[in-house]
PDB file of N, CA and C in Angstrom:
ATOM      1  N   UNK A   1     185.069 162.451 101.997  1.00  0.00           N
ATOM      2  CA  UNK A   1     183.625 162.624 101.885  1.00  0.00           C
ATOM      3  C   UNK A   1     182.886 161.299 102.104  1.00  0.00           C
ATOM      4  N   UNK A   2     183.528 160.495 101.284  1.00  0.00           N
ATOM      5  CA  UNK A   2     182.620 159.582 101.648  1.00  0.00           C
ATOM      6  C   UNK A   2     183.175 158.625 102.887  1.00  0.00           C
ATOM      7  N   UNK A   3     183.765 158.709 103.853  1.00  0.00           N
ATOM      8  CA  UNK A   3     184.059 158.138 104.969  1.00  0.00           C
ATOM      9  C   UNK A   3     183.362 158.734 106.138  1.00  0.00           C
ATOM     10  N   UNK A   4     182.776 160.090 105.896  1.00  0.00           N
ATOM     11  CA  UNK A   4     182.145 160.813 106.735  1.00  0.00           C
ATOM     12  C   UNK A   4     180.721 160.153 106.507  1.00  0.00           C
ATOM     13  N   UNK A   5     180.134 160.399 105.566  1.00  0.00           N
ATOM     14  CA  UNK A   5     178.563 159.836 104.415  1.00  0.00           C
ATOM     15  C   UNK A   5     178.878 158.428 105.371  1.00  0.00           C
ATOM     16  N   UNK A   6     179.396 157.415 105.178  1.00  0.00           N
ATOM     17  CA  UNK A   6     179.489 155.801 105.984  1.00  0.00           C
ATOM     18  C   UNK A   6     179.264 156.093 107.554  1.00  0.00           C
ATOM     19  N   UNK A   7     179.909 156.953 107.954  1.00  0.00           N
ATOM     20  CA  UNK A   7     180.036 156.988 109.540  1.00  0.00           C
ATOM     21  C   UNK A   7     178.706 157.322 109.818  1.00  0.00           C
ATOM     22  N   UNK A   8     178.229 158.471 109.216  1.00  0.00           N
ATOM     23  CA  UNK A   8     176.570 158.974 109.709  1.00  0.00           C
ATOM     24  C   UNK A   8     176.010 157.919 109.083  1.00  0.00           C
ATOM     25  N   UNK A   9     176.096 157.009 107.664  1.00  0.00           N
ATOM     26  CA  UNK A   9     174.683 155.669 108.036  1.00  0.00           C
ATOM     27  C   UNK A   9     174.764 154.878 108.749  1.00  0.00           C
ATOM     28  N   UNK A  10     176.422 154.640 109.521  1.00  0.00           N
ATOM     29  CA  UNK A  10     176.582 153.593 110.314  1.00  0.00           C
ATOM     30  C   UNK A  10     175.677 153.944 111.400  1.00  0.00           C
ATOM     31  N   UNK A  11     176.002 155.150 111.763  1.00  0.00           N
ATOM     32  CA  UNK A  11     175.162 155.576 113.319  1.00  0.00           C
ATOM     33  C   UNK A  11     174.022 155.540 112.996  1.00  0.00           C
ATOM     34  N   UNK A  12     173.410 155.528 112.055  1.00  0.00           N
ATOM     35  CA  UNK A  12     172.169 155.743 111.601  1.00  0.00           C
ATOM     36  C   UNK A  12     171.638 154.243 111.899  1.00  0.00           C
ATOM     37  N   UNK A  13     172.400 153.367 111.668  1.00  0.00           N
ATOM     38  CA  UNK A  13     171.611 152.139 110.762  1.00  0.00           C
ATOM     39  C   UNK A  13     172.002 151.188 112.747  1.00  0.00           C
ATOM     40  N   UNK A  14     172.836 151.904 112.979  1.00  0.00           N
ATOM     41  CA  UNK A  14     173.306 150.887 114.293  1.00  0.00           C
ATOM     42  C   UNK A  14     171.923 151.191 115.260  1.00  0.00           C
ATOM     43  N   UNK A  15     171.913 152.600 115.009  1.00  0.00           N
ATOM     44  CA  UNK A  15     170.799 152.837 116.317  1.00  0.00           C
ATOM     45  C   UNK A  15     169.725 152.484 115.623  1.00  0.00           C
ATOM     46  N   UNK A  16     169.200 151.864 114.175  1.00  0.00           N
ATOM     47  CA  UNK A  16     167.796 151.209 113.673  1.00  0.00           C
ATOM     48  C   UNK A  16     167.691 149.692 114.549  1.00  0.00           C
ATOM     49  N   UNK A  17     168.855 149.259 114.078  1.00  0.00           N
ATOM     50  CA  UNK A  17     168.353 147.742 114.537  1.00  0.00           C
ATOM     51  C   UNK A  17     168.871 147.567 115.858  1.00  0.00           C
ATOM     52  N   UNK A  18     169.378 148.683 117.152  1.00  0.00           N
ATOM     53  CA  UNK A  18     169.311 148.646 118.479  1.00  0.00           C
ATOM     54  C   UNK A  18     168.034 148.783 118.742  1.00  0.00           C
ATOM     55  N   UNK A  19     167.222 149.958 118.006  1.00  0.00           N
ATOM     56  CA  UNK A  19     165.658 149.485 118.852  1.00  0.00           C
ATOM     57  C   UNK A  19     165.102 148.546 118.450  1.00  0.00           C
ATOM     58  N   UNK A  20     165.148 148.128 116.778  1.00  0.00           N
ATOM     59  CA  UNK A  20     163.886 146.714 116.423  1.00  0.00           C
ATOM     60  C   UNK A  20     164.727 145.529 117.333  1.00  0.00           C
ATOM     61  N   UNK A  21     166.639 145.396 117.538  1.00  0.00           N
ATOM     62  CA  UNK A  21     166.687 144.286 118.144  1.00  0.00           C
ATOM     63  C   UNK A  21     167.838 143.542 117.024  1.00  0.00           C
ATOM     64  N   UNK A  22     168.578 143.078 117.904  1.00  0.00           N
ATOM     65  CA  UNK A  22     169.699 142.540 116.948  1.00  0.00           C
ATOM     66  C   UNK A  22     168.742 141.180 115.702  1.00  0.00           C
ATOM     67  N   UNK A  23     168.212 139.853 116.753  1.00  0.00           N
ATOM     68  CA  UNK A  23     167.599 139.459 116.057  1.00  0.00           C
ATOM     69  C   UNK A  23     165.876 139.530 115.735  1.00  0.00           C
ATOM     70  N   UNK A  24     165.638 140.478 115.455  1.00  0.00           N
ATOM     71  CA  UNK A  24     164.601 141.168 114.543  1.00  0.00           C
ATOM     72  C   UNK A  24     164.198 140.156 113.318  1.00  0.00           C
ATOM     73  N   UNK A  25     163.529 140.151 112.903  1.00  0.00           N
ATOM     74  CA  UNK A  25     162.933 138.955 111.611  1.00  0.00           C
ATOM     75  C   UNK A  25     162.976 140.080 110.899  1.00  0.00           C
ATOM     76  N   UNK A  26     163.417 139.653 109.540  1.00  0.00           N
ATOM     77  CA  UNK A  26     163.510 140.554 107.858  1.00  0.00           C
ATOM     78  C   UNK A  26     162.113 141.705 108.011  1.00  0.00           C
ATOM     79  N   UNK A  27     160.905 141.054 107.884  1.00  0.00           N
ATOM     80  CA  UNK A  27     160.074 141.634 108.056  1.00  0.00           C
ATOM     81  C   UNK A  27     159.966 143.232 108.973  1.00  0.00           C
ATOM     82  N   UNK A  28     160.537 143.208 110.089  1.00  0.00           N
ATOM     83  CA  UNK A  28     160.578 143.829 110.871  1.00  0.00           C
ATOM     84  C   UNK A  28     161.473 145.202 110.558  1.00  0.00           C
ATOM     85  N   UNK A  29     162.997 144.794 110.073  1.00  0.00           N
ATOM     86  CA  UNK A  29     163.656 145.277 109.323  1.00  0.00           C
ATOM     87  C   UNK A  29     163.497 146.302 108.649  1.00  0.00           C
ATOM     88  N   UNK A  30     162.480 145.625 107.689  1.00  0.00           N
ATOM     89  CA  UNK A  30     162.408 146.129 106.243  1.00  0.00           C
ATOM     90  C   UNK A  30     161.269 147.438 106.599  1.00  0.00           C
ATOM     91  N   UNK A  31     160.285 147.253 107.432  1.00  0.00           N
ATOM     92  CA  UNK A  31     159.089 148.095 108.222  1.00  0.00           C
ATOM     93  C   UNK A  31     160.049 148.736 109.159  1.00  0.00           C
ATOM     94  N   UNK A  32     161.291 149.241 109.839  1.00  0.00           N
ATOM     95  CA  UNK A  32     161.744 149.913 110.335  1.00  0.00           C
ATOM     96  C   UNK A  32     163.002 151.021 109.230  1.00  0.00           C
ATOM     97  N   UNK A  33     163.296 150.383 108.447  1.00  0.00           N
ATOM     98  CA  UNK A  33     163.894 150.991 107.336  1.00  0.00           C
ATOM     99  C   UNK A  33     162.993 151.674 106.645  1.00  0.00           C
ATOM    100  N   UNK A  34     161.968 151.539 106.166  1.00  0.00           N
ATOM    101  CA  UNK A  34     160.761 152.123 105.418  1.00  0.00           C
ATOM    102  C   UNK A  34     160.575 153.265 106.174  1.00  0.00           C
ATOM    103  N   UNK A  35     159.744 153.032 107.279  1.00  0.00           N
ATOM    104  CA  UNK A  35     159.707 154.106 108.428  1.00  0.00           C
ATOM    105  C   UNK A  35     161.021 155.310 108.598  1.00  0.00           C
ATOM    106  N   UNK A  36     161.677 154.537 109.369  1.00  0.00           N
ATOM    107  CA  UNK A  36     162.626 155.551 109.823  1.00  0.00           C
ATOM    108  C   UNK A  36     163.704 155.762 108.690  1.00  0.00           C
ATOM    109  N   UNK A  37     163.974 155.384 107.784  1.00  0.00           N
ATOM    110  CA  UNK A  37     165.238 155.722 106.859  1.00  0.00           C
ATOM    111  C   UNK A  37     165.190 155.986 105.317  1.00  0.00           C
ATOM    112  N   UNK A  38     163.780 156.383 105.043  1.00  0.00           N
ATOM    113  CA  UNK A  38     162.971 156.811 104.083  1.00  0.00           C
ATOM    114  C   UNK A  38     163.082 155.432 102.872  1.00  0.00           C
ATOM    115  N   UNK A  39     163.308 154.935 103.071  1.00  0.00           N
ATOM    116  CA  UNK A  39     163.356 153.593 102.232  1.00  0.00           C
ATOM    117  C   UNK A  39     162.016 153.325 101.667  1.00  0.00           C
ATOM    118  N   UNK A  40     161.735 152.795 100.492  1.00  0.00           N
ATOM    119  CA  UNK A  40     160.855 152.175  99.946  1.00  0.00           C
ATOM    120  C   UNK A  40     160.795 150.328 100.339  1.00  0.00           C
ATOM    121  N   UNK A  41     159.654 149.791 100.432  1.00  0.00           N
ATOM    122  CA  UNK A  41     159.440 148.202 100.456  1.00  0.00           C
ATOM    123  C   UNK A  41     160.579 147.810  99.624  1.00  0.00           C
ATOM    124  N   UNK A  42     160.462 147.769  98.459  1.00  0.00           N
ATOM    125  CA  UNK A  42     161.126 146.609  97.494  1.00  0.00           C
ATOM    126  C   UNK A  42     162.407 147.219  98.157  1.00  0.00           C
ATOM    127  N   UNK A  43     163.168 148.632  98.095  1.00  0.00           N
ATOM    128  CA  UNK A  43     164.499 148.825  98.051  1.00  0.00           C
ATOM    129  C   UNK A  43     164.963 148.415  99.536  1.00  0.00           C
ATOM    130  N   UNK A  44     164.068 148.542 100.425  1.00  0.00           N
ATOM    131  CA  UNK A  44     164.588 147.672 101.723  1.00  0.00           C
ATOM    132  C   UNK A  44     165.054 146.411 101.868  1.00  0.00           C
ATOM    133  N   UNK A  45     163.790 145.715 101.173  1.00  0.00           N
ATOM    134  CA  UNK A  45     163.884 144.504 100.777  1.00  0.00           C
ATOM    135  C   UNK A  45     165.138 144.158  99.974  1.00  0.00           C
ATOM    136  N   UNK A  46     165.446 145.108  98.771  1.00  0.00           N
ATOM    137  CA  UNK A  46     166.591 144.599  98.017  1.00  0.00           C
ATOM    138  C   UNK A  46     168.070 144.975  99.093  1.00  0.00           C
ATOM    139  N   UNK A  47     168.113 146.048  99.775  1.00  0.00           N
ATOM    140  CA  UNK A  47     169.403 145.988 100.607  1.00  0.00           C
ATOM    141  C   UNK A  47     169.325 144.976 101.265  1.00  0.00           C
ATOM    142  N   UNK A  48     168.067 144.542 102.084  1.00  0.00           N
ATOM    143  CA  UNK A  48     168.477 143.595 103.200  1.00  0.00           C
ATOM    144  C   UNK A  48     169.299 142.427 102.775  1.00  0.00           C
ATOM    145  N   UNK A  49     168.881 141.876 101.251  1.00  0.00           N
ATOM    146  CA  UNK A  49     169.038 140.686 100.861  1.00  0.00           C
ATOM    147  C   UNK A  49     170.210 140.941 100.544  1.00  0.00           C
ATOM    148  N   UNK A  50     170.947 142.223  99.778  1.00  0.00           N
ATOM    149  CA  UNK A  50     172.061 142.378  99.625  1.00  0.00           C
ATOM    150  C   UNK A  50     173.304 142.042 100.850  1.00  0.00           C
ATOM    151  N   UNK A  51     172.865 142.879 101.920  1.00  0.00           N
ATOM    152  CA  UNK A  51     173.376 142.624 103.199  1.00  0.00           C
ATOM    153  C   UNK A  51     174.131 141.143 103.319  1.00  0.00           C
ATOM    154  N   UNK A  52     172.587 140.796 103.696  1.00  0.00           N
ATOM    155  CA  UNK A  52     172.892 139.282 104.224  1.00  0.00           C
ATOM    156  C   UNK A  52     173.270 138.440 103.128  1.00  0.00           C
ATOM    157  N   UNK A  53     173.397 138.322 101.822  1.00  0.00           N
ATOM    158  CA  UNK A  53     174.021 137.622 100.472  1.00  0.00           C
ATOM    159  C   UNK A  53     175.745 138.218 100.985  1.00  0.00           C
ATOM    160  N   UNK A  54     175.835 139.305 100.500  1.00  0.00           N
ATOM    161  CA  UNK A  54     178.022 139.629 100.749  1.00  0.00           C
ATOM    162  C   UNK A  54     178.028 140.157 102.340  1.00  0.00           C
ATOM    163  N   UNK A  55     177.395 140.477 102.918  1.00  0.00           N
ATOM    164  CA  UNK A  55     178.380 141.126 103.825  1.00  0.00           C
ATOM    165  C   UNK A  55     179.573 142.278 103.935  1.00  0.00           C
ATOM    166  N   UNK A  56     179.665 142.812 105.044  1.00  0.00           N
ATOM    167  CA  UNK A  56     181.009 144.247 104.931  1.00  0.00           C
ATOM    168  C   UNK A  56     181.578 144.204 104.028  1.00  0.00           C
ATOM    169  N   UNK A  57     182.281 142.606 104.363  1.00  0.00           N
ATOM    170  CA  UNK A  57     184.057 142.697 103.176  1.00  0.00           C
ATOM    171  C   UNK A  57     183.381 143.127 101.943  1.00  0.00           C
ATOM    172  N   UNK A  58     182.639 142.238 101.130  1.00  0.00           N
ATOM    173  CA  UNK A  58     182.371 142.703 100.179  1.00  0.00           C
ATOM    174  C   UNK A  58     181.640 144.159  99.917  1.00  0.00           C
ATOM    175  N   UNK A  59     180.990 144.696 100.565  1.00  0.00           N
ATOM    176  CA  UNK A  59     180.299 145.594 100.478  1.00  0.00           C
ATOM    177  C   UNK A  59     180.553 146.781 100.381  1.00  0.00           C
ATOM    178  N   UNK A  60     181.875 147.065 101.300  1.00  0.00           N
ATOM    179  CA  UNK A  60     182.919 147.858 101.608  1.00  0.00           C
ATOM    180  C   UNK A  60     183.870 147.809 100.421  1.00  0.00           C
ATOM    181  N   UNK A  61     184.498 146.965  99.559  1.00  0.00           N
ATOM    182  CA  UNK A  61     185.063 147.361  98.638  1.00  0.00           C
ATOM    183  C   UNK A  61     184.078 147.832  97.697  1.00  0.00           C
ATOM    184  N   UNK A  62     182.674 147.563  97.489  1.00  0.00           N
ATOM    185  CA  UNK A  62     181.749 147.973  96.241  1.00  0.00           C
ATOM    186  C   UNK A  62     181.295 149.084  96.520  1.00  0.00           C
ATOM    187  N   UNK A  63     181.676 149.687  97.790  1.00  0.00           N
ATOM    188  CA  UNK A  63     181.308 151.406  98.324  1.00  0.00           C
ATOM    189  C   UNK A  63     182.552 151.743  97.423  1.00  0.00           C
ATOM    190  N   UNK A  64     183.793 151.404  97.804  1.00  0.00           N
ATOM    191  CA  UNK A  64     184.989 152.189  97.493  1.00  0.00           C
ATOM    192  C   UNK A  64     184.779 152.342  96.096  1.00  0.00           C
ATOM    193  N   UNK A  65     184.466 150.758  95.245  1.00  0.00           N
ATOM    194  CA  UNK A  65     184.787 150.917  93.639  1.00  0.00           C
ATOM    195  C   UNK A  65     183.722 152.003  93.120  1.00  0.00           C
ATOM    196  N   UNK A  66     182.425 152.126  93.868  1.00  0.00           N
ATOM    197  CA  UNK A  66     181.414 152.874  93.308  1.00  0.00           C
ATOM    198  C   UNK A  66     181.489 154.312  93.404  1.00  0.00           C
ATOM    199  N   UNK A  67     182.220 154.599  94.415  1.00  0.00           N
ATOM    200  CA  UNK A  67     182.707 155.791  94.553  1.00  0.00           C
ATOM    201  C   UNK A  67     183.755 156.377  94.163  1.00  0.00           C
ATOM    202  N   UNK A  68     184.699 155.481  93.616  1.00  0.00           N
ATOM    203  CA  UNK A  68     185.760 155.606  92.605  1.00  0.00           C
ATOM    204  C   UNK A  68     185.326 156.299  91.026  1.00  0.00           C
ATOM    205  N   UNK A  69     184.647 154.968  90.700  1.00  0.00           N
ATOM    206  CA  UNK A  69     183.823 155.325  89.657  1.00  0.00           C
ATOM    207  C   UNK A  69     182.900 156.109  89.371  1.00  0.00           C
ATOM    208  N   UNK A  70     182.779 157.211  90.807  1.00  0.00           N
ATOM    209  CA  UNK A  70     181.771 157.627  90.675  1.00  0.00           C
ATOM    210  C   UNK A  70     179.865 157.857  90.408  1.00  0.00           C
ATOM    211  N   UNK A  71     179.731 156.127  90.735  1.00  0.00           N
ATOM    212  CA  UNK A  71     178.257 155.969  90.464  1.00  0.00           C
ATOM    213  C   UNK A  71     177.458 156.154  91.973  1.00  0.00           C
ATOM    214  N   UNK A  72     176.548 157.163  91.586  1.00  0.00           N
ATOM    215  CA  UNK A  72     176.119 157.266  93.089  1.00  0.00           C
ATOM    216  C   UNK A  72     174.808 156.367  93.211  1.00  0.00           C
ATOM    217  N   UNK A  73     173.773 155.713  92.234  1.00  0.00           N
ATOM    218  CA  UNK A  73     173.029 155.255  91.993  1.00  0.00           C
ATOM    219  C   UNK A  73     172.615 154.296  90.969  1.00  0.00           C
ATOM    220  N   UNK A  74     173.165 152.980  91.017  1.00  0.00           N
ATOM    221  CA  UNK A  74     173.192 152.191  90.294  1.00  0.00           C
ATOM    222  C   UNK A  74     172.052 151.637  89.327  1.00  0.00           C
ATOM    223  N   UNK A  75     172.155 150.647  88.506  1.00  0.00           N
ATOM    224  CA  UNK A  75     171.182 150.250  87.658  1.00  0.00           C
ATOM    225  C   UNK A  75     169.835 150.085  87.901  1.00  0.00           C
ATOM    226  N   UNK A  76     169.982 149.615  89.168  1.00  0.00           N
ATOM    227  CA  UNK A  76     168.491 148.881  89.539  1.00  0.00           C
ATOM    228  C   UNK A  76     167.597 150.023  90.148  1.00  0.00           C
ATOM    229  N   UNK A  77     168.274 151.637  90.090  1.00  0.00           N
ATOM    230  CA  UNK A  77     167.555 152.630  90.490  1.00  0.00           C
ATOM    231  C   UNK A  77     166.764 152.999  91.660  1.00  0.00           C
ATOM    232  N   UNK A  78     167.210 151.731  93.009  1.00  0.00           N
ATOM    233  CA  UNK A  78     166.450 152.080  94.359  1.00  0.00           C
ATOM    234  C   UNK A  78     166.780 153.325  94.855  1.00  0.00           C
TER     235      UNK A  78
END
């Protein structure tokens, strides 16, 4: 289940920043995530920073542990 759920945001998220543009400024980003990926400001804002702070490796095991554990929506409630 959830390897399927990753594959559709990957396609999702690959074809976002093929149209804004690989290097796109945060700003831009965060106003194309809002738009197209129902995102709120701050929670855009908080993935992006997440993003670019760990990266895959890390990110990819905190999908697995969260989904282990079963949390589908963490503390900070974005």
């Amino acid at each position: 289940m959830v390897a399927v759920m990753t594959d559709v945001l990957l396609s999702e998220y690959e074809t976002l920043i093929a149209v804004v543009g690989e290097h796109a400024s945060d700003d831009e980003i965060v106003a194309a995530l809002v738009r197209d990926a129902d995102w709120t400001e701050q929670g855009a804002r908080e993935v992006l920073q997440i993003t670019r702070t760990y990266g895959a490796s890390i990110l990819r095991n905190a999908l697995a542990l969260a989904s282990a554990m079963q949390i589908e929506d963490g503390e900070a409630g974005l």
